[in-house]
Structure formats: C-alpha cells, structure tokens
N, C-alpha and C. Protein backbone atom coordinates (compact mmCIF):
# COMPACT_ATOMS: atom_id res chain seq x y z
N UNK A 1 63.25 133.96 8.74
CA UNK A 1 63.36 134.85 7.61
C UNK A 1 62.98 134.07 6.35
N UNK A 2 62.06 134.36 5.68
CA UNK A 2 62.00 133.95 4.15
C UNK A 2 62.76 134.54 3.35
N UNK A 3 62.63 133.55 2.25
CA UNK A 3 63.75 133.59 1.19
C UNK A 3 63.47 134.89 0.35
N UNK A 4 64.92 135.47 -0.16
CA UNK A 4 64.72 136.67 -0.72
C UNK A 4 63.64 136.80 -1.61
N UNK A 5 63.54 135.81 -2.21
CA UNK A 5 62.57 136.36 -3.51
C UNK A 5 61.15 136.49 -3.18
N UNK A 6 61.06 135.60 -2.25
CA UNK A 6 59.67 135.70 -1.68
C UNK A 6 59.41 136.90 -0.64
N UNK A 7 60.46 137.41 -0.16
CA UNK A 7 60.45 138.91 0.67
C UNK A 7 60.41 139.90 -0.53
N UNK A 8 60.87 139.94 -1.80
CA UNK A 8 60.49 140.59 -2.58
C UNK A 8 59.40 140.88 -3.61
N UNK A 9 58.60 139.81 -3.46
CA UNK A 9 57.24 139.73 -3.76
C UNK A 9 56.41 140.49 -3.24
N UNK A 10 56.66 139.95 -1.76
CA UNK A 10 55.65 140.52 -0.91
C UNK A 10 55.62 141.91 -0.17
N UNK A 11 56.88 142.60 -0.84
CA UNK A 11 57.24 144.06 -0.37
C UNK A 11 56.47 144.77 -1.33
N UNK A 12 55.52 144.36 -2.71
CA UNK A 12 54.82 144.35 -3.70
C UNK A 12 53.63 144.28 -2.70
N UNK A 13 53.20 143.56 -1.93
CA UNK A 13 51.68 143.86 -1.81
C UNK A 13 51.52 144.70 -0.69
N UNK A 14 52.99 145.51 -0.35
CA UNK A 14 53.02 146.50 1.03
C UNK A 14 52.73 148.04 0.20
N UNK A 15 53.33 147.80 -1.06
CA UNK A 15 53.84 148.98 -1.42
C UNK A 15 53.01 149.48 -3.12
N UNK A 16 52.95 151.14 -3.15
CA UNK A 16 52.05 151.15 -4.46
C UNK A 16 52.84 150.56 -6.02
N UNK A 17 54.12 151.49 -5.56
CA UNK A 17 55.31 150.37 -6.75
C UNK A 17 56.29 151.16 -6.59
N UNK A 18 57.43 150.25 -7.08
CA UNK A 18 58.54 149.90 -6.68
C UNK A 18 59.49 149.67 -7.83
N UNK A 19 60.80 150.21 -7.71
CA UNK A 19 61.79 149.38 -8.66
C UNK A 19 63.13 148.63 -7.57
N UNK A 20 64.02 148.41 -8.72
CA UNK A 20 65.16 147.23 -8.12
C UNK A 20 65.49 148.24 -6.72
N UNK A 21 66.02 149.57 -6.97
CA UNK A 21 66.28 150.50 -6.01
C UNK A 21 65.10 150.64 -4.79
N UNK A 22 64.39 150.48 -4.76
CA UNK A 22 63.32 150.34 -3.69
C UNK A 22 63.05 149.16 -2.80
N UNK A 23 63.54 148.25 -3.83
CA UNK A 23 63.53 146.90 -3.08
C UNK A 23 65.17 147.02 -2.45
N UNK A 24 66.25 147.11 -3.27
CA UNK A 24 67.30 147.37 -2.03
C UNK A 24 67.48 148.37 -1.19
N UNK A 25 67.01 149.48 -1.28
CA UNK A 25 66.99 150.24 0.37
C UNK A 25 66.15 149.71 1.05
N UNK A 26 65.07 149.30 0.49
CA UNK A 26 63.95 148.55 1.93
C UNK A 26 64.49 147.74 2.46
N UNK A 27 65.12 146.34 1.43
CA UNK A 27 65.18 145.10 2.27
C UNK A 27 67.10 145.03 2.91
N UNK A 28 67.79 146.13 2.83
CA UNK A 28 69.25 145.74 2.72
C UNK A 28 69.89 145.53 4.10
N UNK A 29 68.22 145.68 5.18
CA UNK A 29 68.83 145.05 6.78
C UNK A 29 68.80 144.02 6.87
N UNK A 30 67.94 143.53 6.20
CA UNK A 30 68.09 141.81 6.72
C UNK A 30 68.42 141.34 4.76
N UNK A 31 68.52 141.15 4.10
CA UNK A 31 69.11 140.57 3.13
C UNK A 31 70.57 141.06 2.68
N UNK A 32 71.12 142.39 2.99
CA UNK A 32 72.25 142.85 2.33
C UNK A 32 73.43 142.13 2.39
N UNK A 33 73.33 140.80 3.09
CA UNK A 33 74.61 140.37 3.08
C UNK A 33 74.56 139.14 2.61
N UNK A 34 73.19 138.82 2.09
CA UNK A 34 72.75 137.59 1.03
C UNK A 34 73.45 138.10 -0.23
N UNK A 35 74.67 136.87 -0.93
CA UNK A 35 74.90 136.82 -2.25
C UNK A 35 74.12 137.02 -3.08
N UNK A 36 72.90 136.56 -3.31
CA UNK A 36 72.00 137.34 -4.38
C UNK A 36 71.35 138.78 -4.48
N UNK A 37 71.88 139.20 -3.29
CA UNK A 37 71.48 140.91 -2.86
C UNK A 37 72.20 141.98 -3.72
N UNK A 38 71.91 141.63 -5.09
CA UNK A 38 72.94 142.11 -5.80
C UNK A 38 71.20 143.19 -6.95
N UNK A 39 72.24 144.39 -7.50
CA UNK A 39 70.88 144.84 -8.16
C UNK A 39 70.42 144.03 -9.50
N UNK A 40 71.43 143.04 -10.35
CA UNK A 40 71.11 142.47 -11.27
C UNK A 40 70.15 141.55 -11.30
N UNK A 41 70.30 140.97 -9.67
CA UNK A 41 69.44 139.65 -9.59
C UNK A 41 68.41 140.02 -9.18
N UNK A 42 68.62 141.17 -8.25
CA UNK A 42 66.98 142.05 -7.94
C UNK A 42 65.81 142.29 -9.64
N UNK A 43 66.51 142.83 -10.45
CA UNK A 43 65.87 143.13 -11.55
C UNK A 43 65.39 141.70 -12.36
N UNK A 44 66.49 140.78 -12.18
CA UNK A 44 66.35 139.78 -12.74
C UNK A 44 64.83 139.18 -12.13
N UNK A 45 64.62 138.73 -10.72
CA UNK A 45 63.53 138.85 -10.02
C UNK A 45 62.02 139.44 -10.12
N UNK A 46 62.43 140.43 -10.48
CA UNK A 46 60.92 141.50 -10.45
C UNK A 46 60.74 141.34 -12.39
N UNK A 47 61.57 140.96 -13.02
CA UNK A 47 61.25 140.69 -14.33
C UNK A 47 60.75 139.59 -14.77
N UNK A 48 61.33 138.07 -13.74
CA UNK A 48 60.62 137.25 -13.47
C UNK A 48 59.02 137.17 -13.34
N UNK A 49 58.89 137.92 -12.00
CA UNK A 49 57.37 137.71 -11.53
C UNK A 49 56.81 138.75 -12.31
N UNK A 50 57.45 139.57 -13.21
CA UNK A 50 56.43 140.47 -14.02
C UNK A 50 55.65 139.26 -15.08
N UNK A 51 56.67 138.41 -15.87
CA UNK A 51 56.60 137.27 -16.92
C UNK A 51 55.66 136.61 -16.15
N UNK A 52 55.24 136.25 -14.79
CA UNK A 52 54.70 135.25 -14.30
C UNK A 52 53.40 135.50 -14.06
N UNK A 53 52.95 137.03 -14.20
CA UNK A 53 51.94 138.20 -14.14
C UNK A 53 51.54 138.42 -12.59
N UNK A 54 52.62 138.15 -11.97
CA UNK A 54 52.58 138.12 -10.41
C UNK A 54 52.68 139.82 -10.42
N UNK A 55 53.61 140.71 -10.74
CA UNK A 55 53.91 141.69 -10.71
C UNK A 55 53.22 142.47 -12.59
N UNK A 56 53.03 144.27 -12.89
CA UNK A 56 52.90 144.76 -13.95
C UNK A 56 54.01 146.22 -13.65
N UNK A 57 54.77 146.58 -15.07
CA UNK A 57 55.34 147.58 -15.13
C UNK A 57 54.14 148.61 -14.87
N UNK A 58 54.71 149.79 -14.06
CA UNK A 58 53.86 150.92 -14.23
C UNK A 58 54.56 152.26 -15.02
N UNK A 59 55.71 152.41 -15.31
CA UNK A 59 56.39 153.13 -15.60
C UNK A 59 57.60 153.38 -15.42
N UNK A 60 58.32 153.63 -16.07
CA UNK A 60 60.24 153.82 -16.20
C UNK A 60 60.85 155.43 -15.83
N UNK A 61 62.06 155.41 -15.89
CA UNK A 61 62.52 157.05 -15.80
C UNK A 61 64.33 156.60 -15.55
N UNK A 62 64.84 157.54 -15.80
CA UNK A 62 66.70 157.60 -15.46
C UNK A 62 67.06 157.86 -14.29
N UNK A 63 67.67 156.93 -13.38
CA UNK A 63 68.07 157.55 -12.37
C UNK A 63 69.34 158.50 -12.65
N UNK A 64 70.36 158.80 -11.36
CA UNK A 64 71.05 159.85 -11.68
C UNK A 64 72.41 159.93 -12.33
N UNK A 65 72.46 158.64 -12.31
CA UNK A 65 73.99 157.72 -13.50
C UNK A 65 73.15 157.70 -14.65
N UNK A 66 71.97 158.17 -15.22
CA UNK A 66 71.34 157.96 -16.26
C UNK A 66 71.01 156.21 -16.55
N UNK A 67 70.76 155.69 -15.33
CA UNK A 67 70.36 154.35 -15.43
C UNK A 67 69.04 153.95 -15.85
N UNK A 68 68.64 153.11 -16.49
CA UNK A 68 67.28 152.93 -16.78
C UNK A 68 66.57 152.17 -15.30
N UNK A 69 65.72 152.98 -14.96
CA UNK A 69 64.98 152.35 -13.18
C UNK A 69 63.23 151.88 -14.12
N UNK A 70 62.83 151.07 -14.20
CA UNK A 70 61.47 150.14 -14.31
C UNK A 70 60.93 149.95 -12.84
N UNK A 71 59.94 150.70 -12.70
CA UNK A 71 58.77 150.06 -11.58
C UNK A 71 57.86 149.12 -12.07
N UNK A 72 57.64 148.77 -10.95
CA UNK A 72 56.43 147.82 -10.89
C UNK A 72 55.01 148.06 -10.12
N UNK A 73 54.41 147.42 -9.97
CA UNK A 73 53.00 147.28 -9.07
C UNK A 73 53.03 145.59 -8.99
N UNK A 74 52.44 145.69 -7.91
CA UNK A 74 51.39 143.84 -7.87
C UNK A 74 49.91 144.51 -8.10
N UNK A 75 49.40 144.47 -9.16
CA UNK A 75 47.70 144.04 -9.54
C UNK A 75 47.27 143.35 -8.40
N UNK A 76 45.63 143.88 -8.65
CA UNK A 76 44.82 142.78 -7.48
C UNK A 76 44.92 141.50 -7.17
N UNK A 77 45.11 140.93 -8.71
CA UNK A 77 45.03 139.27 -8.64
C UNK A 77 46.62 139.09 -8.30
N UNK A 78 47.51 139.63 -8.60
CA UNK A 78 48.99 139.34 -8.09
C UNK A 78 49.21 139.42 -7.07
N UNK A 79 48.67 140.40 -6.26
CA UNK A 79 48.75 140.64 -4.61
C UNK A 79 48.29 139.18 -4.48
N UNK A 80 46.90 139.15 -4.71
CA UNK A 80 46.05 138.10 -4.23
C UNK A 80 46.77 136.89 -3.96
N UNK A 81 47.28 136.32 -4.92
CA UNK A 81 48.23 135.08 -5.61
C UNK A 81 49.24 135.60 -4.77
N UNK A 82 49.74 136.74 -4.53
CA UNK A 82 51.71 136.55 -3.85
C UNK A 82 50.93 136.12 -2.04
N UNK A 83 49.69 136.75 -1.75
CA UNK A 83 49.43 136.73 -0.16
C UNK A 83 48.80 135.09 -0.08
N UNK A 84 48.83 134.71 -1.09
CA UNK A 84 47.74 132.94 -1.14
C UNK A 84 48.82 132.47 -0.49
N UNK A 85 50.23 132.61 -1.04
CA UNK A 85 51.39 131.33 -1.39
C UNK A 85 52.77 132.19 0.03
N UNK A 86 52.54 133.18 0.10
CA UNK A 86 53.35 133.79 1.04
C UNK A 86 52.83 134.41 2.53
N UNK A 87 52.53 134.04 3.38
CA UNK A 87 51.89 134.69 4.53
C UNK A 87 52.66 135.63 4.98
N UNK A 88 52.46 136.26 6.14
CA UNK A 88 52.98 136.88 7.00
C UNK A 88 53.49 136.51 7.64
C-alpha cells in the first residue's frame, strides 16, 4: 500500500475532479483507519499539491451542513508529474 498522500494524488489522475469528500468515500477501505484519514488533513493535502501546481481548483459549492467543498483537477502536466514519481 502507498502512502496516503501519494494514493491521493493519484486518485487525481483516475478521476475528472474531486474534493476532500471524494477522496474520503473513495479511499476509506484501505486508508480509513490511518490517523491522518481525517477531512482536515485531506484538505490540508489537496491544498498542498494545489500550491505545488501538482493539482488546479476547478470550482467550489456548499455541501449540505453548508460546508464550503473546493474541487480539484490534476492538469496535463500534473497528471504527468504525479504518474512520473508515483506508478501503479
């Protein structure tokens, strides 16, 4: 199993985009019982590799607690760069 953050990268070059909520229903069989499987550190993460231009916002909206949800995308060159450094 690779490390969470790097399973969350690369759920980016599976998918058109994604927020923190997308990455924890996808990944919460095999990470949900990892301490960092938390939604703060998820966001914290994907805000990361946004800064790193690994990942780009595509658009926001409220979920149903009126939470603020931010998607993402991986860009060509971010895919490119997350599939260089992360295989299959």
């Amino acid at each position: 199993m690779i490390p969470l953050n790097y399973a969350i990268l690369k759920l980016f070059t599976k998918i058109d985009e994604g927020c923190a909520d997308t990455v924890m229903e996808t990944l919460k069989d095999q990470y949900g019982s990892f301490n960092a499987f938390k939604k703060d550190a998820i966001i914290n993460a994907l805000m990361t590799a946004e800064a790193n231009g690994l990942l780009e916002e595509t658009r926001f909206d409220l979920d149903l607690n009126n939470e603020l949800r931010v998607y993402y995308r991986a860009h060509e060159e971010g895919a490119a760069t997350i599939n260089q450094y992360i295989k299959d």
